[in-house]
Protein backbone atom coordinates (compact mmCIF):
# COMPACT_ATOMS: atom_id res chain seq x y z
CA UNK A 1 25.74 -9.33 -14.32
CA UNK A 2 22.45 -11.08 -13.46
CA UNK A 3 18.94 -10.03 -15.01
CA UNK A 4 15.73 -9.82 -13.63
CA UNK A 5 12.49 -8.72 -14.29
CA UNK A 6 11.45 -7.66 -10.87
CA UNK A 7 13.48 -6.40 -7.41
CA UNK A 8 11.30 -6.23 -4.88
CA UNK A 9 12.03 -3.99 -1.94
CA UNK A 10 10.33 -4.55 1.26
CA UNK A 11 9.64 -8.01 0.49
CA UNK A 12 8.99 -9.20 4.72
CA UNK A 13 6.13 -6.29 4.40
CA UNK A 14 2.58 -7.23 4.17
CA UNK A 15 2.34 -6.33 0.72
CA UNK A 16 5.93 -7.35 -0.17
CA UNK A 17 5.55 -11.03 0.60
CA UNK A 18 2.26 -11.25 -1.11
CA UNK A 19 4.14 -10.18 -4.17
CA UNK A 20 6.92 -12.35 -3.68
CA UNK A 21 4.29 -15.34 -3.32
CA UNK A 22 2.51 -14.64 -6.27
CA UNK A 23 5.31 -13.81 -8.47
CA UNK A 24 7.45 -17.40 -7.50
CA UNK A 25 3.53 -18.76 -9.00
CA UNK A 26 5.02 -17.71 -12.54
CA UNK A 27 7.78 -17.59 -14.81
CA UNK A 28 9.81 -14.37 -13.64
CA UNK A 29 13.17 -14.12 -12.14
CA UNK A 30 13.32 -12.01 -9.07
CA UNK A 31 15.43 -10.38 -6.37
CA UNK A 32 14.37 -9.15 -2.94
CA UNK A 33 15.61 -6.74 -0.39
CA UNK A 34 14.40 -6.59 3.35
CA UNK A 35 16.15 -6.38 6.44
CA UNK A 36 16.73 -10.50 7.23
CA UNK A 37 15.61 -13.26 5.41
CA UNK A 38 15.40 -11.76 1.58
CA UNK A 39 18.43 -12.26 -0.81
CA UNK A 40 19.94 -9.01 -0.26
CA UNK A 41 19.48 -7.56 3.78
CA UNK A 42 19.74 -4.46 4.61
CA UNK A 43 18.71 -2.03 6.99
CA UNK A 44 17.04 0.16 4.53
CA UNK A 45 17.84 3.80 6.63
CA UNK A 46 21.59 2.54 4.87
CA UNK A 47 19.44 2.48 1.87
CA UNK A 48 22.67 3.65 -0.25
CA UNK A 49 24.53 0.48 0.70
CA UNK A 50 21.73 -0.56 -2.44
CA UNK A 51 24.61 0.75 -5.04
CA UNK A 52 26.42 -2.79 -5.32
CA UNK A 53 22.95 -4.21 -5.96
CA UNK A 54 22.54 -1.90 -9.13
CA UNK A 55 25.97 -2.43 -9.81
CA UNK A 56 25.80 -6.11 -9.81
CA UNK A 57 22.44 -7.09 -11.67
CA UNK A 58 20.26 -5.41 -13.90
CA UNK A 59 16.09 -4.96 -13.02
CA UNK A 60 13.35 -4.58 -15.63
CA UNK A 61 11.20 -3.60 -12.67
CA UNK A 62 12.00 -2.17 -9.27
CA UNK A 63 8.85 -2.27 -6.59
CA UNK A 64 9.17 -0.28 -3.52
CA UNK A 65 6.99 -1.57 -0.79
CA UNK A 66 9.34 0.15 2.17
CA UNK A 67 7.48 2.36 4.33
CA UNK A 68 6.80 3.58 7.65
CA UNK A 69 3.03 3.23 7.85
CA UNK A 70 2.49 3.92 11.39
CA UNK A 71 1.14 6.92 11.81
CA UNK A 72 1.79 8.09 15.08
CA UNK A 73 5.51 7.54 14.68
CA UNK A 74 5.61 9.50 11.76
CA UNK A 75 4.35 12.22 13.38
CA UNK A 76 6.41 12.35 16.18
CA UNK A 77 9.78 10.63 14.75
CA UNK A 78 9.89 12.74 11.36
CA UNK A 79 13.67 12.45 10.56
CA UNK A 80 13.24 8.70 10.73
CA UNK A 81 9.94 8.83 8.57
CA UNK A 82 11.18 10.63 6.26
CA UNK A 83 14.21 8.65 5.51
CA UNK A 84 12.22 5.77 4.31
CA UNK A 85 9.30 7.52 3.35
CA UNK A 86 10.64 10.19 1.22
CA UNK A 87 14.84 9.91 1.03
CA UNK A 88 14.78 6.23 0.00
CA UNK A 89 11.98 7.09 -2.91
CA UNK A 90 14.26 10.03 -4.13
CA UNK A 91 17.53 7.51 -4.38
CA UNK A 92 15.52 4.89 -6.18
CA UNK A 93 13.99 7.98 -8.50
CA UNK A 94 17.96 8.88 -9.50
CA UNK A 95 19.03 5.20 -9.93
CA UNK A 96 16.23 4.45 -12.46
CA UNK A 97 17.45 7.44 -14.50
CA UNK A 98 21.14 5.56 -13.91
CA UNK A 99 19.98 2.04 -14.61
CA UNK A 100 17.13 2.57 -16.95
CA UNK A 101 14.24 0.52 -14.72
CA UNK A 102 10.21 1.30 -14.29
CA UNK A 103 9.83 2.59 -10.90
CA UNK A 104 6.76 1.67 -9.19
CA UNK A 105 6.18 3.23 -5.93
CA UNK A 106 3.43 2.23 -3.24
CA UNK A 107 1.85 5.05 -2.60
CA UNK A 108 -1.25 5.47 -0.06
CA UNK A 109 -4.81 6.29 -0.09
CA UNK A 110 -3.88 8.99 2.72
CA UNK A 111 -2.14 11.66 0.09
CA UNK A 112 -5.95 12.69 -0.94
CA UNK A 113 -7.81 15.47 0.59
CA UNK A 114 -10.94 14.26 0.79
CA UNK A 115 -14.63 15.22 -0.65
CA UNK A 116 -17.41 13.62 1.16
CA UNK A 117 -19.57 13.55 -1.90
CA UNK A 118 -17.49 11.75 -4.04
CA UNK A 119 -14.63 9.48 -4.34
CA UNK A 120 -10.96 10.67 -5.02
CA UNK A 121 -9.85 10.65 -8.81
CA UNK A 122 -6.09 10.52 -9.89
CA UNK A 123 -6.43 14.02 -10.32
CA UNK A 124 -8.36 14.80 -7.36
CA UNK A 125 -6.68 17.77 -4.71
CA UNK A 126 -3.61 16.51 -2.60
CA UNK A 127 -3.49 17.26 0.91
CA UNK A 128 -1.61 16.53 4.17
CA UNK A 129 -3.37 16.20 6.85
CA UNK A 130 -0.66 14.37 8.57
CA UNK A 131 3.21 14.11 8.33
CA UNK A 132 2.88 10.67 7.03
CA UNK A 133 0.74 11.30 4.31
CA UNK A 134 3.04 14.51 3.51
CA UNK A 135 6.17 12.49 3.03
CA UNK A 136 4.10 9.86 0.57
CA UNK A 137 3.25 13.17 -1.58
CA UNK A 138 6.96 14.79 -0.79
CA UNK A 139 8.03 11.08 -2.65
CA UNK A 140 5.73 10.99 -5.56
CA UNK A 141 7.10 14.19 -6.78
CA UNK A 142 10.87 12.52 -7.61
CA UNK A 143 9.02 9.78 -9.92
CA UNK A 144 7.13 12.67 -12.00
CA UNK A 145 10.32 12.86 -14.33
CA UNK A 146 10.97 9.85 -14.84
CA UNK A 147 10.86 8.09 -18.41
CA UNK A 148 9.01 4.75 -17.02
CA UNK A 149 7.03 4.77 -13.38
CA UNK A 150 4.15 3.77 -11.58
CA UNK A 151 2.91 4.95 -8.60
CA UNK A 152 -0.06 3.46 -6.82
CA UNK A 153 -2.44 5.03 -4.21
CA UNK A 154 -3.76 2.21 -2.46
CA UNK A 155 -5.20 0.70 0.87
CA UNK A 156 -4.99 -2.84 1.32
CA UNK A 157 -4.95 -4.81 4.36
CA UNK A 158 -4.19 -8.83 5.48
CA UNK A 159 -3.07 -11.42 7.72
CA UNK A 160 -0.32 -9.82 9.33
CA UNK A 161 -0.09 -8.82 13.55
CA UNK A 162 -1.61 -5.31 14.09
CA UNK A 163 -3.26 -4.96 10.87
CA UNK A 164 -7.08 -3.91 10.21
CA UNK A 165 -8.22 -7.41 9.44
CA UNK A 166 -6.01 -9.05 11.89
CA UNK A 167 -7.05 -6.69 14.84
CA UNK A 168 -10.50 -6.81 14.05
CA UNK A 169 -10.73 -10.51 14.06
CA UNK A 170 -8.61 -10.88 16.92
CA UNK A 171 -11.35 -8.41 19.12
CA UNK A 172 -14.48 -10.20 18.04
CA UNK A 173 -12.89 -13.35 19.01
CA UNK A 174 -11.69 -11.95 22.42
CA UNK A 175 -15.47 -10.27 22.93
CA UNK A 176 -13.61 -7.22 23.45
CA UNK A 177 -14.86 -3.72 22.82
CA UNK A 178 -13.14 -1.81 20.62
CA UNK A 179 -13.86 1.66 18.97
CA UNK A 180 -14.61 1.96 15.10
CA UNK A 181 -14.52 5.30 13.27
CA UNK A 182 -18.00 6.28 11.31
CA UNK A 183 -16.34 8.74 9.81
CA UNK A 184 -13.19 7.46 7.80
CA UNK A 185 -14.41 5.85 4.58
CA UNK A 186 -12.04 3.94 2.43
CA UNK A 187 -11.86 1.70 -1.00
CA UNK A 188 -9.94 -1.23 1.46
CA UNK A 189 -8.83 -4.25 -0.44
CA UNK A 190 -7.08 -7.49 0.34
CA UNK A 191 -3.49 -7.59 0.09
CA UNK A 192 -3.29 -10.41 -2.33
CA UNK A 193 -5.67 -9.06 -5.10
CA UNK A 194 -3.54 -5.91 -4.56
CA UNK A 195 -0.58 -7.49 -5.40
CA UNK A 196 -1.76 -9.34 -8.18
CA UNK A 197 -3.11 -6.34 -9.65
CA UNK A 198 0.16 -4.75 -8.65
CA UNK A 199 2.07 -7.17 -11.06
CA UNK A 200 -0.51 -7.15 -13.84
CA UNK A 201 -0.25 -3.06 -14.28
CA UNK A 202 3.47 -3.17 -13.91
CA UNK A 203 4.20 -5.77 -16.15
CA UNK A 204 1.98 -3.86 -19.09
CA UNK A 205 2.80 -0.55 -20.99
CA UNK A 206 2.05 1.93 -17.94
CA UNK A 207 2.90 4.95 -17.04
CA UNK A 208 1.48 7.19 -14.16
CA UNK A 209 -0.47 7.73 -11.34
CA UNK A 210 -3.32 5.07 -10.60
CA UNK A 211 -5.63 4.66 -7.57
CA UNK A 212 -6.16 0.53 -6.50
CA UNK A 213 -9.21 -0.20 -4.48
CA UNK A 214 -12.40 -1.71 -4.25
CA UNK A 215 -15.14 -0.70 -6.24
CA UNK A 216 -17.12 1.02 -3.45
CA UNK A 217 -15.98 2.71 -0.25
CA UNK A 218 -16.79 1.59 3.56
CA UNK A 219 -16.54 3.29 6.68
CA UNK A 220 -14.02 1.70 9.17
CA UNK A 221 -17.30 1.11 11.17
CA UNK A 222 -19.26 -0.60 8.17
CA UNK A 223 -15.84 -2.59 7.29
CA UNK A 224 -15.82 -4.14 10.67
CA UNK A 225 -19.26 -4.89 10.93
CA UNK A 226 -19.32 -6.66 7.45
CA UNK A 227 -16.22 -9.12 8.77
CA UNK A 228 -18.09 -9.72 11.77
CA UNK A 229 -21.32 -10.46 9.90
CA UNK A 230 -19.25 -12.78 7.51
CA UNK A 231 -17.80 -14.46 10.50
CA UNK A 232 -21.25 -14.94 11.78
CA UNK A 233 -19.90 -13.40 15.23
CA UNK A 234 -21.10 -10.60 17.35
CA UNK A 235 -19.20 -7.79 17.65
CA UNK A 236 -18.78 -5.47 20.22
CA UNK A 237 -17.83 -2.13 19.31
CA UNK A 238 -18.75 1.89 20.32
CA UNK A 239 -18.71 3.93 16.93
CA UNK A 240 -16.52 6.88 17.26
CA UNK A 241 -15.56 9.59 14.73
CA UNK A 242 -11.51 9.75 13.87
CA UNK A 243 -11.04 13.13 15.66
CA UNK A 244 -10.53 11.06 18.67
CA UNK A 245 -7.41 9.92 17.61
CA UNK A 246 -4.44 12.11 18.86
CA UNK A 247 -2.82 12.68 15.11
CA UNK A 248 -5.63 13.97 12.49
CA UNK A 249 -6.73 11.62 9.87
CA UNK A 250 -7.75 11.58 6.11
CA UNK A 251 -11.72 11.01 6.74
CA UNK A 252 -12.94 10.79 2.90
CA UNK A 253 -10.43 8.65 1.36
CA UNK A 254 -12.46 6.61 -0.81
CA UNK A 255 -10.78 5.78 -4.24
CA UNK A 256 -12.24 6.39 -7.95
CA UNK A 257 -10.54 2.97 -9.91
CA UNK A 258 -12.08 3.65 -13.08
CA UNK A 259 -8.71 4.61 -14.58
CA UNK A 260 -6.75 1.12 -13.60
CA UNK A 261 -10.26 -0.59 -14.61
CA UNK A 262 -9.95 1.28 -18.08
CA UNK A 263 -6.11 0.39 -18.54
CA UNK A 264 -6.40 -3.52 -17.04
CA UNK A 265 -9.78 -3.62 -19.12
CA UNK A 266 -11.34 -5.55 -15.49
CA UNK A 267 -13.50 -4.37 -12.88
CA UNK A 268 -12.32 -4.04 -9.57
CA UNK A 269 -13.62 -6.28 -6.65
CA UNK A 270 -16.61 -5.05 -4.69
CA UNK A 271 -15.14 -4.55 -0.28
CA UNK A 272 -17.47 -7.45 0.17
CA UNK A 273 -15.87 -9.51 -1.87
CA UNK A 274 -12.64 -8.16 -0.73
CA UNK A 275 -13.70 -9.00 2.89
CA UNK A 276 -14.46 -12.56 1.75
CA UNK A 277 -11.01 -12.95 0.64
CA UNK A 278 -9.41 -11.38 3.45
CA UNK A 279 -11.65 -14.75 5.89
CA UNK A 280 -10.38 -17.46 3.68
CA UNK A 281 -6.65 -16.56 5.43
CA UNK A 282 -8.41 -17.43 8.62
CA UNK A 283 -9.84 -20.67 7.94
């Protein structure tokens, strides 16, 4: 049998491969699980084909980055959301009773329902406002029992095809115009201070729920703006409220991080200097 301190699951993801780069930067043994290219492929809707992996090796630390994050799809393809979603979450919930690992599960920004006055505290009301966001609560219940988990409500975004960053760039360069909401605010941050953070918390005695976020919160209108002012490019843009989209959206889903700030005894990176991290990838 074969020891490791982390498994990372979802490791092709945005946020899975920004783990997986910062963790080969230090001296942990690892295992990954993705559909190709990882050391163990799967299709994850198989997910229980997993069993000869817990069979086989022992983990100090399993991260679940697997999720279907489109929202849309969710919404109209709910069997297949909520296999990954919710289903997958549950089966990794039993085997860390089984096989004695801390569970951290990637959670989402999305589960909160929203005050406009304030941001959203680990405690704050839960609300789905969408069938995605109600299979991310529907799998935070299964850790709540467990002896050692995490799970994280975050937003994060990166260099990756389709994402926030990457379609926003992609738009100003094109001189396209494009809508952005003035009424979804969010605690954004980039993908690889999220995953470093992501290590540092899991790696420490923690337990619980913790939001991980910027410091302040940005509409999606201000967000894009900011990039474009970094970029010292115009862009082109009609601002829109979220209602326009055809499945309802979280609008006030800013994050409170005083908790993780507290427990990592660090502050939290301001969205602009989450923004300026996000341009060096495009350099």
């Amino acid at each position: 049998m074969q020891n490791y301190d982390f498994l990372i699951i979802g490791s092709n993801g945005l946020l899975g491969s920004k783990l997986v780069k910062n963790l080969l930067k230090m001296n942990v043994k690892f295992y990954t699980v993705a559909r190709d290219k990882s050391d163990f492929n799967i299709d994850l809707n198989y997910y229980k084909k997993l069993n000869r992996l817990f069979l086989e090796n022992k983990f100090k630390i399993v991260v679940n980055c697997a999720a279907i994050v489109d929202i849309n799809f969710c919404e109209y393809q709910k069997k297949e959301a909520a296999k990954i979603n919710t289903k997958l979450v549950k089966y990794l919930s039993e085997k860390s009773k089984m096989y004695k690992y801390k569970l951290v599960q990637i959670s989402t920004d999305h589960v909160y329902g929203g005050n406009k006055k304030k941001s959203n505290k680990e405690i704050s009301k839960l609300f789905p406002v969408n069938y995605y966001a109600k299979t991310k609560i529907d799998a935070e219940k299964f850790l709540l029992k467990l002896k050692k988990f995490l799970i994280i409500r975050t937003n994060f975004t990166g260099r990756k095809k389709n994402s926030l960053i990457d379609w926003i760039i992609r738009n100003i360069r094109k001189k396209k115009n494009i809508y952005l909401f003035n009424d979804m605010h969010t605690s954004t941050l980039d993908v690889d201070t999220c995953s470093k953070f992501i290590i540092k918390l899991s790696m420490i005695n923690s337990k619980g729920i913790f939001n991980l976020g910027s410091r302040d919160v940005l509409s999606k209108e201000n967000f894009g703006v900011k990039v474009a002012k970094y970029l010292k490019k115009k862009i082109i843009y009609q601002s829109t409220s979220c209602d326009i989209q055809k499945v309802k959206r979280g609008k006030y889903l800013g994050l409170d991080v005083k908790k993780i700030e507290k427990k990592l005894g660090c502050k939290m990176p301001t969205s602009n200097r989450s923004i300026v991290n996000l341009l060096k990838e495009y350099k």
